[in-house]
C-alpha atoms as a PDB file:
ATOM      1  CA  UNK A   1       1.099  -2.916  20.733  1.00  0.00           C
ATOM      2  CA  UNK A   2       3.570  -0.618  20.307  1.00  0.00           C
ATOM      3  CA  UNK A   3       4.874   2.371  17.248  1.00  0.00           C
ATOM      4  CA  UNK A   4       8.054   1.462  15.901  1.00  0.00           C
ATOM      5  CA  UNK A   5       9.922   3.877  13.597  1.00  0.00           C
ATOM      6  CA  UNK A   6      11.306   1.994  10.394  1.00  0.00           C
ATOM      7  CA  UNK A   7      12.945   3.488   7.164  1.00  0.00           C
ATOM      8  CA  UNK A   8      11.104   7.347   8.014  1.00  0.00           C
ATOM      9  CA  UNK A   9       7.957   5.897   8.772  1.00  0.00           C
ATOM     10  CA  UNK A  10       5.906   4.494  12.034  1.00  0.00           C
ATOM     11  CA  UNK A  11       5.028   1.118  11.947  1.00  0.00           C
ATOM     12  CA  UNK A  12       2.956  -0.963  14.327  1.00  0.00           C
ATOM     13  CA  UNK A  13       4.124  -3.889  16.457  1.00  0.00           C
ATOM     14  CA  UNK A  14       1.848  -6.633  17.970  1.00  0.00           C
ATOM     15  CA  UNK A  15       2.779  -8.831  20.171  1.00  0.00           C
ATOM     16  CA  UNK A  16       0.664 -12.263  21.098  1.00  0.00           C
ATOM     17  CA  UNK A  17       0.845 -14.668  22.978  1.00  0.00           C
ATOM     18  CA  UNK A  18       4.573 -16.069  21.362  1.00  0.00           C
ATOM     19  CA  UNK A  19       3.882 -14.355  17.959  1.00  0.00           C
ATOM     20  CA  UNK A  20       5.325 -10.946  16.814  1.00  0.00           C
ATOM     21  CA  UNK A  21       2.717  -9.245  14.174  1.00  0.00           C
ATOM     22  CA  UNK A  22       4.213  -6.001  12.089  1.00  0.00           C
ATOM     23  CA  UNK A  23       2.238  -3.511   9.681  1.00  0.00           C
ATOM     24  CA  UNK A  24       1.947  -0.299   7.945  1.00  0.00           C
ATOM     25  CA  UNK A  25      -1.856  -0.502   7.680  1.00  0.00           C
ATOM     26  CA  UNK A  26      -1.689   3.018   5.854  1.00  0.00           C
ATOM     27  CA  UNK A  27       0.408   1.544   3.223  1.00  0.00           C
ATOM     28  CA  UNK A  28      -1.822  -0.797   1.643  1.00  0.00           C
ATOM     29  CA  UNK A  29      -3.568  -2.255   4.441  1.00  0.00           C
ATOM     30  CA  UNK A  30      -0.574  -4.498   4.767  1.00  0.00           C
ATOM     31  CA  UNK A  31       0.823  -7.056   7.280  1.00  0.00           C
ATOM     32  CA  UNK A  32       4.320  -7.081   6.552  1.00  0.00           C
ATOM     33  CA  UNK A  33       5.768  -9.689   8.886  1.00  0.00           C
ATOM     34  CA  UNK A  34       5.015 -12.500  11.303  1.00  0.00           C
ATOM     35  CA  UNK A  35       7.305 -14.422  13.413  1.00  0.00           C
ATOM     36  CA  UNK A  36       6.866 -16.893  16.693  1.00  0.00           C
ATOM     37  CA  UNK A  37       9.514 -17.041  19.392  1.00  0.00           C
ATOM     38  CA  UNK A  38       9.585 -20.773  20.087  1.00  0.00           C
ATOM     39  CA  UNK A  39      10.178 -22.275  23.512  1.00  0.00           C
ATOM     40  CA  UNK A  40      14.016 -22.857  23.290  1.00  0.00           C
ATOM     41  CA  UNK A  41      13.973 -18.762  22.371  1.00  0.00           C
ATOM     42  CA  UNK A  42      15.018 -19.049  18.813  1.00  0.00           C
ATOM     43  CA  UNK A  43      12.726 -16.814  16.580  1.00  0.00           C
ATOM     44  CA  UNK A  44      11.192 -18.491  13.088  1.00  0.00           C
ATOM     45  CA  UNK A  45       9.804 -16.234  10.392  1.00  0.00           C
ATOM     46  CA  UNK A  46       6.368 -17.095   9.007  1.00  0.00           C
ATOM     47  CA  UNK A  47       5.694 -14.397   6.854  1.00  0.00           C
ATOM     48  CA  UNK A  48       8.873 -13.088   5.173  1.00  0.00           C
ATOM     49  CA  UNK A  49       9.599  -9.520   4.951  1.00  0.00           C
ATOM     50  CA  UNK A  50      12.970  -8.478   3.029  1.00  0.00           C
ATOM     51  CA  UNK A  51      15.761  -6.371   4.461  1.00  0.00           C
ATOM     52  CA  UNK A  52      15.588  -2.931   3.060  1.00  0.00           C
ATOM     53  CA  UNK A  53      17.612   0.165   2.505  1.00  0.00           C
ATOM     54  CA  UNK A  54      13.968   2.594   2.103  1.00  0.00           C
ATOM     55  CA  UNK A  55      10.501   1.693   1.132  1.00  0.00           C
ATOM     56  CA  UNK A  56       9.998   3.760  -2.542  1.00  0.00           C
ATOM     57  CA  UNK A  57       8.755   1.062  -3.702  1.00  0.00           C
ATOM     58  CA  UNK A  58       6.415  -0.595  -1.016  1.00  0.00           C
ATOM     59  CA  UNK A  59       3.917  -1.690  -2.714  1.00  0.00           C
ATOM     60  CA  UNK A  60       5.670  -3.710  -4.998  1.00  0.00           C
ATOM     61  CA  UNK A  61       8.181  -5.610  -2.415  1.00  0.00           C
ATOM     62  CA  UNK A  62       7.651  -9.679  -1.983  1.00  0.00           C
ATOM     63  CA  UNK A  63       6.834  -9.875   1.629  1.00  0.00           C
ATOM     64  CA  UNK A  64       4.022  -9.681   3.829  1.00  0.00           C
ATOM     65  CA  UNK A  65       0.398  -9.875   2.455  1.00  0.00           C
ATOM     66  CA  UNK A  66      -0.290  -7.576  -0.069  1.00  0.00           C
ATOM     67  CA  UNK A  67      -4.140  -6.791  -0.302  1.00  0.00           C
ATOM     68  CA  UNK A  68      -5.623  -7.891  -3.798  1.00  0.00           C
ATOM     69  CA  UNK A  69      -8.572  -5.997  -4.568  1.00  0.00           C
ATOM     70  CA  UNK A  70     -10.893  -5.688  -6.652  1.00  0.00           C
ATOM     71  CA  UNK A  71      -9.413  -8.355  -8.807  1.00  0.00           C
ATOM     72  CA  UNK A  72      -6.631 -10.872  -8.854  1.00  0.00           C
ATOM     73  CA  UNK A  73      -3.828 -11.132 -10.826  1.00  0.00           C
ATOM     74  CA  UNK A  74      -3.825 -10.128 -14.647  1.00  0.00           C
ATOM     75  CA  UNK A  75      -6.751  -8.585 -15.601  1.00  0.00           C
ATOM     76  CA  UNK A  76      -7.422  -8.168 -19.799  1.00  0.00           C
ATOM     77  CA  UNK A  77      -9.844  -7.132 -22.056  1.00  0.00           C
ATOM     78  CA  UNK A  78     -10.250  -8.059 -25.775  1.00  0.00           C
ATOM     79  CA  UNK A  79      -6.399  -9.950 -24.884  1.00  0.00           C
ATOM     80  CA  UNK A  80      -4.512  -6.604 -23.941  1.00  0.00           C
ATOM     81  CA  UNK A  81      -3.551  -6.811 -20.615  1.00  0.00           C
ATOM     82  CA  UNK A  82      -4.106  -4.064 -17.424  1.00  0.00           C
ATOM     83  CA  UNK A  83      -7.354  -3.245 -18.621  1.00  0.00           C
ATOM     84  CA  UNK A  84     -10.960  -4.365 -17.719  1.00  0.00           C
ATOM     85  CA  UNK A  85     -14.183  -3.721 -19.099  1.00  0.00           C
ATOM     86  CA  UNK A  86     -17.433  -2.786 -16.578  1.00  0.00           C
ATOM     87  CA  UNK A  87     -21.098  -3.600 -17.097  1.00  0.00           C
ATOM     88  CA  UNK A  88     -21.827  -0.345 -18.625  1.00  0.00           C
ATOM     89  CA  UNK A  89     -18.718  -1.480 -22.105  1.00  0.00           C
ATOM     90  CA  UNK A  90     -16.267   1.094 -20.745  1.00  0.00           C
ATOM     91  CA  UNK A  91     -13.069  -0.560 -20.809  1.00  0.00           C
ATOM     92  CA  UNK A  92     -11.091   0.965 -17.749  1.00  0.00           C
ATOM     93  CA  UNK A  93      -7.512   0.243 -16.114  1.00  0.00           C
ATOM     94  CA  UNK A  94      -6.631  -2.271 -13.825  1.00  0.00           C
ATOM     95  CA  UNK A  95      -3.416  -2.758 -12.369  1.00  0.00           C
ATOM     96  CA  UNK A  96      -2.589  -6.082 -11.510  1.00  0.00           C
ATOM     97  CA  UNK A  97      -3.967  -7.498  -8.351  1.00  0.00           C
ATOM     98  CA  UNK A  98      -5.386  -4.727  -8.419  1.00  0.00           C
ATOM     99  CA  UNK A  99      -5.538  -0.932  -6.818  1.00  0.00           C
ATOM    100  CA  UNK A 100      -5.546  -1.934  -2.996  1.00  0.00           C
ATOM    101  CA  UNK A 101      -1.571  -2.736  -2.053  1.00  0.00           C
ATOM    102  CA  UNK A 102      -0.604   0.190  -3.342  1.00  0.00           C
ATOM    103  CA  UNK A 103      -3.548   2.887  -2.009  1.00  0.00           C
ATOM    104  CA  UNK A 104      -4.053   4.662   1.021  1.00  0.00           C
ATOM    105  CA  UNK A 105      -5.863   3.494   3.916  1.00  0.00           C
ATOM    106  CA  UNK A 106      -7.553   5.312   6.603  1.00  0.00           C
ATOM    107  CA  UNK A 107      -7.019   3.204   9.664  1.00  0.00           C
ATOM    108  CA  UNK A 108     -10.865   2.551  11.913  1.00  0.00           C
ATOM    109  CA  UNK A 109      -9.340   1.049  15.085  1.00  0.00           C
ATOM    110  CA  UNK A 110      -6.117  -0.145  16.064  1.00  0.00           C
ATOM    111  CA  UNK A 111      -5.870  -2.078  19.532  1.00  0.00           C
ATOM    112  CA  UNK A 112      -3.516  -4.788  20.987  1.00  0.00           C
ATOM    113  CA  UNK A 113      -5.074  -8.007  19.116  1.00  0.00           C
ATOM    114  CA  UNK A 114      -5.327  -6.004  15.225  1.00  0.00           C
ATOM    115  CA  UNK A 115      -6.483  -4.020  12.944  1.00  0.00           C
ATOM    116  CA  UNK A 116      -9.353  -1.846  10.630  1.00  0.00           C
ATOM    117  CA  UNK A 117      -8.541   0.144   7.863  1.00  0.00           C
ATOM    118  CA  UNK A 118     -10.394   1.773   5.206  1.00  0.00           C
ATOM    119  CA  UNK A 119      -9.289   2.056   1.505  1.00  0.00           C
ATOM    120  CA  UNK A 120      -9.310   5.748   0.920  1.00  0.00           C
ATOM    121  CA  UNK A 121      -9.300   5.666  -3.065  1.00  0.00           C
ATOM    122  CA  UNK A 122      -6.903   8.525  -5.262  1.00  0.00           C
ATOM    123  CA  UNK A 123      -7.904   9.445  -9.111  1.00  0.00           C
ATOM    124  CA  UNK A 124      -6.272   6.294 -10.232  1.00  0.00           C
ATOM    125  CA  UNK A 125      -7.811   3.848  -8.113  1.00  0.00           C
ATOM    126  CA  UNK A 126     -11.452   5.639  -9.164  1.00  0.00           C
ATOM    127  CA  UNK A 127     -10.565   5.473 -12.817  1.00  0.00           C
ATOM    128  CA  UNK A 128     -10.106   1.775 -12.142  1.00  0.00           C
ATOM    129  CA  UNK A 129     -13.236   1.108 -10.396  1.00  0.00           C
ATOM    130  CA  UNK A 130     -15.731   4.152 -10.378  1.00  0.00           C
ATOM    131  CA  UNK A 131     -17.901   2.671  -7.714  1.00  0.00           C
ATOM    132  CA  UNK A 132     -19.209   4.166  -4.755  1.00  0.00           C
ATOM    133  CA  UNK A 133     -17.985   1.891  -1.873  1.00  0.00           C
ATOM    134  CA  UNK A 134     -16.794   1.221   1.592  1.00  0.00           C
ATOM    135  CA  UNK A 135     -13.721  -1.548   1.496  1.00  0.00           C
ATOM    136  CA  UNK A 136     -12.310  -2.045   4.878  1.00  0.00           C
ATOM    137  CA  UNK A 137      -9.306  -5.034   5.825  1.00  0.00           C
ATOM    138  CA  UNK A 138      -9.626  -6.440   9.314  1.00  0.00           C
ATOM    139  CA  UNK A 139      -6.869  -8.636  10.990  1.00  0.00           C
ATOM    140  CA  UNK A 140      -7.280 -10.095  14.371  1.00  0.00           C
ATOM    141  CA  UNK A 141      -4.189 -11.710  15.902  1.00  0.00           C
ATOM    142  CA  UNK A 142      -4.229 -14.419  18.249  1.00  0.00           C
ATOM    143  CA  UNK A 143      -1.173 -16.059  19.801  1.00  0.00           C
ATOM    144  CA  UNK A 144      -0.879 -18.739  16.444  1.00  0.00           C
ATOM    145  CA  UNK A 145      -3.093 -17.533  14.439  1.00  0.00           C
ATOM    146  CA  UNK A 146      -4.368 -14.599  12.050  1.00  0.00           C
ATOM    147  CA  UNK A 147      -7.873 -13.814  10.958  1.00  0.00           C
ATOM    148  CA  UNK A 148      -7.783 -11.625   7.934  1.00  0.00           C
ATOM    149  CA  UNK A 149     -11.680  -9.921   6.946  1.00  0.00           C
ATOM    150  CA  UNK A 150     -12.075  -8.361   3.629  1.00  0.00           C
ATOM    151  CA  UNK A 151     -15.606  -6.150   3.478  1.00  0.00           C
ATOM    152  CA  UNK A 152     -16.976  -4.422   0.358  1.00  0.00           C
ATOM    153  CA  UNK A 153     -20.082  -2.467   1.183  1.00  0.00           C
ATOM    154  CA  UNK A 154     -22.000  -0.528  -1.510  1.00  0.00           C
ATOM    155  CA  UNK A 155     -23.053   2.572  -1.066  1.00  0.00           C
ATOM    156  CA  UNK A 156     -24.490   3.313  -4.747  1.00  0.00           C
ATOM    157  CA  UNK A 157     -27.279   2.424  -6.914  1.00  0.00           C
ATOM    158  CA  UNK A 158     -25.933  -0.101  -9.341  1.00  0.00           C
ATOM    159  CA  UNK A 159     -24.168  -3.851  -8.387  1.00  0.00           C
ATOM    160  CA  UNK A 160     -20.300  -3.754  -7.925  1.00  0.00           C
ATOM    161  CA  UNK A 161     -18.287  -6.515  -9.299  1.00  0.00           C
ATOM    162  CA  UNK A 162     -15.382  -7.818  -7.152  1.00  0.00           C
ATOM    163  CA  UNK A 163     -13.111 -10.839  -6.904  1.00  0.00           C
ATOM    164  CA  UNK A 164     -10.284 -10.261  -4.127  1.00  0.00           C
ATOM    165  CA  UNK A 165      -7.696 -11.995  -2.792  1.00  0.00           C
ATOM    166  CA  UNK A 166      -4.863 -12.633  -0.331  1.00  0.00           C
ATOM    167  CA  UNK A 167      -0.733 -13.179  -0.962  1.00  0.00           C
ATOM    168  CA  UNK A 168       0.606 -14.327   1.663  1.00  0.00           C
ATOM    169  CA  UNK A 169       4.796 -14.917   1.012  1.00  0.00           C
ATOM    170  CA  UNK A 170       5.445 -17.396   3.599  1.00  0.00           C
ATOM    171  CA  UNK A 171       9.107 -18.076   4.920  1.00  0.00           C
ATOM    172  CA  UNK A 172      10.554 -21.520   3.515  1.00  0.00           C
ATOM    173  CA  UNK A 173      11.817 -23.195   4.575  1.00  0.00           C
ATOM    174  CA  UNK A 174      11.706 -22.652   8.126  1.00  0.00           C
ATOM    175  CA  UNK A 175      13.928 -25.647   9.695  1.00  0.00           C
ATOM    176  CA  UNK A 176      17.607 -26.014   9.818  1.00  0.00           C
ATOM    177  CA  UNK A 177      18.709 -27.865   7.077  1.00  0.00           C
ATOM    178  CA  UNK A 178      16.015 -28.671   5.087  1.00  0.00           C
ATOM    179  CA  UNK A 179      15.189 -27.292   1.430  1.00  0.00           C
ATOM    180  CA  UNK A 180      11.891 -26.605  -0.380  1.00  0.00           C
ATOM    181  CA  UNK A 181      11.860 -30.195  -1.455  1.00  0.00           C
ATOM    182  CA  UNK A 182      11.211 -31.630   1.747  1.00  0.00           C
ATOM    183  CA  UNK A 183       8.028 -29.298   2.430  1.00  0.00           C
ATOM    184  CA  UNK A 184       5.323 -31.247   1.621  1.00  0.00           C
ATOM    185  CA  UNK A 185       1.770 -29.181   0.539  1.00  0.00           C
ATOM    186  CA  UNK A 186      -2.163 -30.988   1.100  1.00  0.00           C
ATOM    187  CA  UNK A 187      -4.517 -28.698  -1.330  1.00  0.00           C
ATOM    188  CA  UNK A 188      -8.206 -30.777  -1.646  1.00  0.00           C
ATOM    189  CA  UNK A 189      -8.684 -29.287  -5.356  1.00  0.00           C
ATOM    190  CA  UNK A 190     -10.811 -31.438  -7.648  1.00  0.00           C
ATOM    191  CA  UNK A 191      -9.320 -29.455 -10.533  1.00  0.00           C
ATOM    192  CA  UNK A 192      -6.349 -27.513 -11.594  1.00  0.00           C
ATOM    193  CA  UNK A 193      -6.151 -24.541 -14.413  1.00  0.00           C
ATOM    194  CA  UNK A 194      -3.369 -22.124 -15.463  1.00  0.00           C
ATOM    195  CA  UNK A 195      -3.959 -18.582 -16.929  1.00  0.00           C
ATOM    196  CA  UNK A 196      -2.652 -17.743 -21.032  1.00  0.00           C
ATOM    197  CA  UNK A 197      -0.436 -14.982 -19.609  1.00  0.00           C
ATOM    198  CA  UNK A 198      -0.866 -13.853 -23.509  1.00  0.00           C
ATOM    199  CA  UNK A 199      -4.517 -13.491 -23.731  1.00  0.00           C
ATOM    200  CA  UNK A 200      -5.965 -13.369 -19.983  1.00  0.00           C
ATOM    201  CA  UNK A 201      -8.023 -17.028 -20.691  1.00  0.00           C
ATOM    202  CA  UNK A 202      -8.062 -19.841 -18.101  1.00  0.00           C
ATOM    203  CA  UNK A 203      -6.414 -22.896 -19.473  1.00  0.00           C
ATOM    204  CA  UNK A 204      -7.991 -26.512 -17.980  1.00  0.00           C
ATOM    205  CA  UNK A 205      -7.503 -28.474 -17.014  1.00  0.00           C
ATOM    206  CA  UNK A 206      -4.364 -28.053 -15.484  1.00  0.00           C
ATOM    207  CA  UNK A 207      -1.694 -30.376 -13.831  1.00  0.00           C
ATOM    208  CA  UNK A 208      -2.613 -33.653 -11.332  1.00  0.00           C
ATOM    209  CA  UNK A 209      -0.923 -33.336  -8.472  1.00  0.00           C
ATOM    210  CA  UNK A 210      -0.695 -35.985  -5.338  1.00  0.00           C
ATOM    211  CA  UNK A 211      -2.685 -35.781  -2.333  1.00  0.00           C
ATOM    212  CA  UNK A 212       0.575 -35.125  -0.229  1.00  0.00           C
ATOM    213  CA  UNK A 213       2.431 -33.322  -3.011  1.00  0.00           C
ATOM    214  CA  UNK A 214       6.026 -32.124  -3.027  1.00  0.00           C
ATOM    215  CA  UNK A 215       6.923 -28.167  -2.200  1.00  0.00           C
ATOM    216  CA  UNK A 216       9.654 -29.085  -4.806  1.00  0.00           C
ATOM    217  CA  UNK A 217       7.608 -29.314  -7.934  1.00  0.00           C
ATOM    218  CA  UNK A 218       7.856 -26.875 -10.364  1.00  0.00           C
ATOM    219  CA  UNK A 219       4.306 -27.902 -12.190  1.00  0.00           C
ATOM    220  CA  UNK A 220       2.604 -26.222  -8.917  1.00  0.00           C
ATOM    221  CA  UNK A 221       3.941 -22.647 -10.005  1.00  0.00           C
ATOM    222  CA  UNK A 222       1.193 -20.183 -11.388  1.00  0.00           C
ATOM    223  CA  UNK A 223      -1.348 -23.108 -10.775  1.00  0.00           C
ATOM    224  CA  UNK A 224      -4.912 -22.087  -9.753  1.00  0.00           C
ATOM    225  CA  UNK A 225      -6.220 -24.937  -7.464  1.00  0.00           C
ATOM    226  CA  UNK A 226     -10.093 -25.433  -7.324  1.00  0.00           C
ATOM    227  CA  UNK A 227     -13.237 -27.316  -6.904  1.00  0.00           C
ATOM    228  CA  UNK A 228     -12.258 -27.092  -3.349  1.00  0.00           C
ATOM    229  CA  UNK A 229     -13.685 -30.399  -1.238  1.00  0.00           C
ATOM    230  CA  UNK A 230     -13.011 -28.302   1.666  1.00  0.00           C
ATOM    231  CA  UNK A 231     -11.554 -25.370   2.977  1.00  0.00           C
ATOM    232  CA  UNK A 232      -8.325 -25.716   4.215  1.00  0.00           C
ATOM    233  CA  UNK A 233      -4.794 -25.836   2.643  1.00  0.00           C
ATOM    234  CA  UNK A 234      -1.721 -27.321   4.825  1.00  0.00           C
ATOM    235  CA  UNK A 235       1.926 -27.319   4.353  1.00  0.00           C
ATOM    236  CA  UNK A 236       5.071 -28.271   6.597  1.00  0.00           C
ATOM    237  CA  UNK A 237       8.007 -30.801   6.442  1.00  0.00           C
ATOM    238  CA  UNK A 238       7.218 -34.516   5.096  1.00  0.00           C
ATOM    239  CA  UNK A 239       8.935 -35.343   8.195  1.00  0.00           C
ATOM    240  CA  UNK A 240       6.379 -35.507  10.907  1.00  0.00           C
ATOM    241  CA  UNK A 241       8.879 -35.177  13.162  1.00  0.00           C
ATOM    242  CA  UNK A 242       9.732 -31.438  12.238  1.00  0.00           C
ATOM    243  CA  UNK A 243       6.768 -29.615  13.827  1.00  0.00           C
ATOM    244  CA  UNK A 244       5.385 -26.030  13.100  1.00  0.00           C
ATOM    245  CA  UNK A 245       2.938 -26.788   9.732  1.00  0.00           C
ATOM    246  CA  UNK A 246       0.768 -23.958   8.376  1.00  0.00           C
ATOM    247  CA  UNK A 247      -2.973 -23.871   7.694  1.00  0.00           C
ATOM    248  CA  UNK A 248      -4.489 -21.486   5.334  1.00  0.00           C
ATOM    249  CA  UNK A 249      -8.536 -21.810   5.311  1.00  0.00           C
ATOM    250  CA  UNK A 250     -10.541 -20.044   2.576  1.00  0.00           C
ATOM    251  CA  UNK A 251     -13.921 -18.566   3.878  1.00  0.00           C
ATOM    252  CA  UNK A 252     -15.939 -19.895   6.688  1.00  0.00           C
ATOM    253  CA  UNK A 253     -17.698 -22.889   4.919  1.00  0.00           C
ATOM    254  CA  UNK A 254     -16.677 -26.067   5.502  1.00  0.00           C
ATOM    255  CA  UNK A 255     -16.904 -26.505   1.663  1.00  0.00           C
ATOM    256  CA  UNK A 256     -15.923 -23.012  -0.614  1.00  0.00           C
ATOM    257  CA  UNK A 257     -17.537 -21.838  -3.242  1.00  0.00           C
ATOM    258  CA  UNK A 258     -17.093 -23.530  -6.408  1.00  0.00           C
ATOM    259  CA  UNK A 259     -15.072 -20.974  -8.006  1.00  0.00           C
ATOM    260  CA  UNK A 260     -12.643 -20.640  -5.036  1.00  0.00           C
ATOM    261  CA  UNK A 261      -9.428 -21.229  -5.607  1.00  0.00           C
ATOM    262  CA  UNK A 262      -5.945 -21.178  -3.858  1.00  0.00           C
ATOM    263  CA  UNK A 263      -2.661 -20.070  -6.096  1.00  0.00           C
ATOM    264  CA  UNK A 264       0.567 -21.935  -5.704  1.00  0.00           C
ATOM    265  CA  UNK A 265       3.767 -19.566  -6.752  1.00  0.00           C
ATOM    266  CA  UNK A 266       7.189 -18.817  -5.994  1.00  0.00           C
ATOM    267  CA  UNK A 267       9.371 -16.277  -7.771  1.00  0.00           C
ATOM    268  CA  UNK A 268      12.202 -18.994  -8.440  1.00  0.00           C
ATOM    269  CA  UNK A 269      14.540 -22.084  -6.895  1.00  0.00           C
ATOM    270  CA  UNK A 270      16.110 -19.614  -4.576  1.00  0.00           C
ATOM    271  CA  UNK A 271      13.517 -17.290  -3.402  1.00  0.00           C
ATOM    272  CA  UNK A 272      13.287 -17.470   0.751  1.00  0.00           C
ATOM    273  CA  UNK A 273       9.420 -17.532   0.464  1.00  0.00           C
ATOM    274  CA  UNK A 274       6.394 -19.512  -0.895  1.00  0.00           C
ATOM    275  CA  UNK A 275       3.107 -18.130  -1.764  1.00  0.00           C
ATOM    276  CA  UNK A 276       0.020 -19.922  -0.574  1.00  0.00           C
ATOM    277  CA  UNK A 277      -2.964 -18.021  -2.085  1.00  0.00           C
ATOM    278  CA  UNK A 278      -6.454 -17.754  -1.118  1.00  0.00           C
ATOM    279  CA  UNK A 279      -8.355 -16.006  -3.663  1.00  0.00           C
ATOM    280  CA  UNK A 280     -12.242 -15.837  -4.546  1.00  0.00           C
ATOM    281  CA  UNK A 281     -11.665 -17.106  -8.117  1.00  0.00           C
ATOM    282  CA  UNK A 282      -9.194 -17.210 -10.436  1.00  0.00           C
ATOM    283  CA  UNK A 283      -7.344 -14.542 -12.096  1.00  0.00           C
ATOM    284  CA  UNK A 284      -8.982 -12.042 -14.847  1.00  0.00           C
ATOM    285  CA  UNK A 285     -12.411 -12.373 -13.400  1.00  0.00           C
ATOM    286  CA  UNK A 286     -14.291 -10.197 -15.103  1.00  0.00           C
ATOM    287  CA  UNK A 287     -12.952 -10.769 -18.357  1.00  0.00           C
ATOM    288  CA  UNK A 288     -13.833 -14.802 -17.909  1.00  0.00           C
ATOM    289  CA  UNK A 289     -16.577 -14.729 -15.557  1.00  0.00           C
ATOM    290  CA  UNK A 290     -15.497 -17.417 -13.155  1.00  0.00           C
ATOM    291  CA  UNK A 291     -15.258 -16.537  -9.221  1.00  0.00           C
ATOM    292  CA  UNK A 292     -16.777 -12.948 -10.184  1.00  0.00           C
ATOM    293  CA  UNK A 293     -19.480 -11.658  -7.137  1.00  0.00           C
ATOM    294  CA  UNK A 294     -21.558  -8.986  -7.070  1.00  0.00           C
ATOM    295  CA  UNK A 295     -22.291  -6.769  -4.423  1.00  0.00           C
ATOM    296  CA  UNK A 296     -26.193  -5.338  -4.821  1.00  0.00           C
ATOM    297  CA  UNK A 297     -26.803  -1.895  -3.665  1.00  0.00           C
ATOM    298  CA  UNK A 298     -27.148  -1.184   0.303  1.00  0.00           C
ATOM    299  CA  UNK A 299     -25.474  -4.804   0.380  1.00  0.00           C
ATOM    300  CA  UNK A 300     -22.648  -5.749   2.271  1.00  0.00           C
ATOM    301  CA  UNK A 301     -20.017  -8.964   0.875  1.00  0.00           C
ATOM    302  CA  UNK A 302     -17.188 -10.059   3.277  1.00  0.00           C
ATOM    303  CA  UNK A 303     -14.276 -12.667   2.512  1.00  0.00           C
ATOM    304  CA  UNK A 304     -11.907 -13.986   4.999  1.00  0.00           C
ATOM    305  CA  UNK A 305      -9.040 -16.138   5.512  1.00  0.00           C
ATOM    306  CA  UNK A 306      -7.206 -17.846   8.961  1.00  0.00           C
ATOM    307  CA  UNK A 307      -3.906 -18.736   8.846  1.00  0.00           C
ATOM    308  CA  UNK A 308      -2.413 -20.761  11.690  1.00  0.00           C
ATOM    309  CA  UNK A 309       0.872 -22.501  12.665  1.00  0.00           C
ATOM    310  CA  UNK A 310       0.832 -25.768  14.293  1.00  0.00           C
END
């Protein structure tokens, strides 16, 4: 582990076995870039960071994994959108994906395999979500793989709703040669739904995809992906003969929660990344009330994801 300066800030460098981990976890708890050294010395990107000029605008750069918390995506109320309404009919803002990847953290421990940091919430993020709570992101890093380890505690006398989430903009493609198309994805969803970007609603059922479905199609863009028959997404070239596929596994049940879902979305045909989702239900939570937990008072919830290359 070592401090790095970048752009007038520090950030933090992990190396791992053959993969190279680097973060800001002040700024948003974020991992902004993973890449593996492979054994002929040539270096491939998993997550993809951009090339910048400064960082004014960190929290809203594709790259990396940008924290989602305490909701997903759009949130509405009544159909306007950015705003959310709590148990006690206040109707309160809500950026979206929430007030996490752009907020402070307070960092717990920082060692040679990772990572704690504590959200340290500003007068925005408490307008948001007026809650008296501890939310800490863990990463361990291992010499393939990432553990990511969401925790909500609740330090106050009434429950706290949440419904968090992960972005992870993976590089792709990642071989010579080859374009999106020839990526091929495995999601075990038994059903499919899109969000009205209008009104906030969920919209199901969604599209049927294949088992082995292609990276290619544009039907899998915006698509929430649940009634998971198991955890674990994968994705790599149809060719089994190009090697390095990714895992992503929601949770540590074999079989999620109901309401799990993992989100499928690219910004366009020519964007260098892919976004491979796991989320604890779909977008606008609270305002549908699917995939929305509560945290009881003195209670503790955690959430995590592991994301490996093979």
């Amino acid at each position: 582990m070592e401090k790095v300066p970048y752009l007038g800030k520090e950030l933090t460098r992990w190396q791992v076995g053959n993969s190279t981990f680097l973060g800001i976890p002040e700024m948003g708890a974020r991992l902004m870039h993973w890449h593996v050294t492979l054994g002929d010395g040539t270096v491939r990107d998993v997550l993809y960071w951009p090339d910048l000029k400064d960082i004014n605008d960190f929290a809203m750069l594709k790259g990396g994994n940008p924290v989602l918390f305490p909701f997903c995506g759009r949130s509405f109320d009544g159909g306007d959108i950015h705003f959310w309404r709590s148990a006690d009919g206040v109707r309160r803002p809500m950026p979206i994906h929430g007030i996490a990847r752009q907020g402070k953290f307070e960092v717990l421990r920082c060692d040679e395999r990772g990572f704690s940091a504590q959200l340290i919430p500003d007068d925005a993020a408490r307008e948001s979500y007026p809650f008296d709570y501890e939310f800490v992101v863990t990463y361990r890093f291992e010499a393939l793989k990432l553990f990511c380890e969401y925790s909500l505690r609740n330090l106050g006398g009434q429950p706290i709703p949440w419904s968090a989430g992960h972005h992870f903009y993976f590089a792709l493609p990642w071989n010579d040669g080859l374009k999106r198309e020839d990526y091929v994805i495995r999601i075990p969803a038994a059903r499919t739904m899109k969000q009205d970007f209008a009104t906030g609603k969920l919209i199901a059922p969604g599209p049927k995809f294949k088992a082995v479905e292609s990276m290619g199609n544009p039907l899998l863009l915006d698509t929430f992906h649940t009634a998971l028959e198991n955890n674990t997404v994968t994705f790599g070239p149809k060719n089994k003969e190009n090697p390095g596929e990714i895992s992503v596994k929601i949770g540590t049940a074999r079989v999620p929660d109901p309401n799990a879902v993992f989100v499928t979305w690219t910004l366009d045909d020519k964007a260098p990344y892919y976004c491979v989702e796991p989320w604890m239900g779909p977008a606008n939570a609270p305002g549908n009330g699917t995939g929305l937990h509560w945290v009881m008072p003195g209670q503790t919830q955690s959430f995590v994801v592991e994301v490996e290359v093979k």
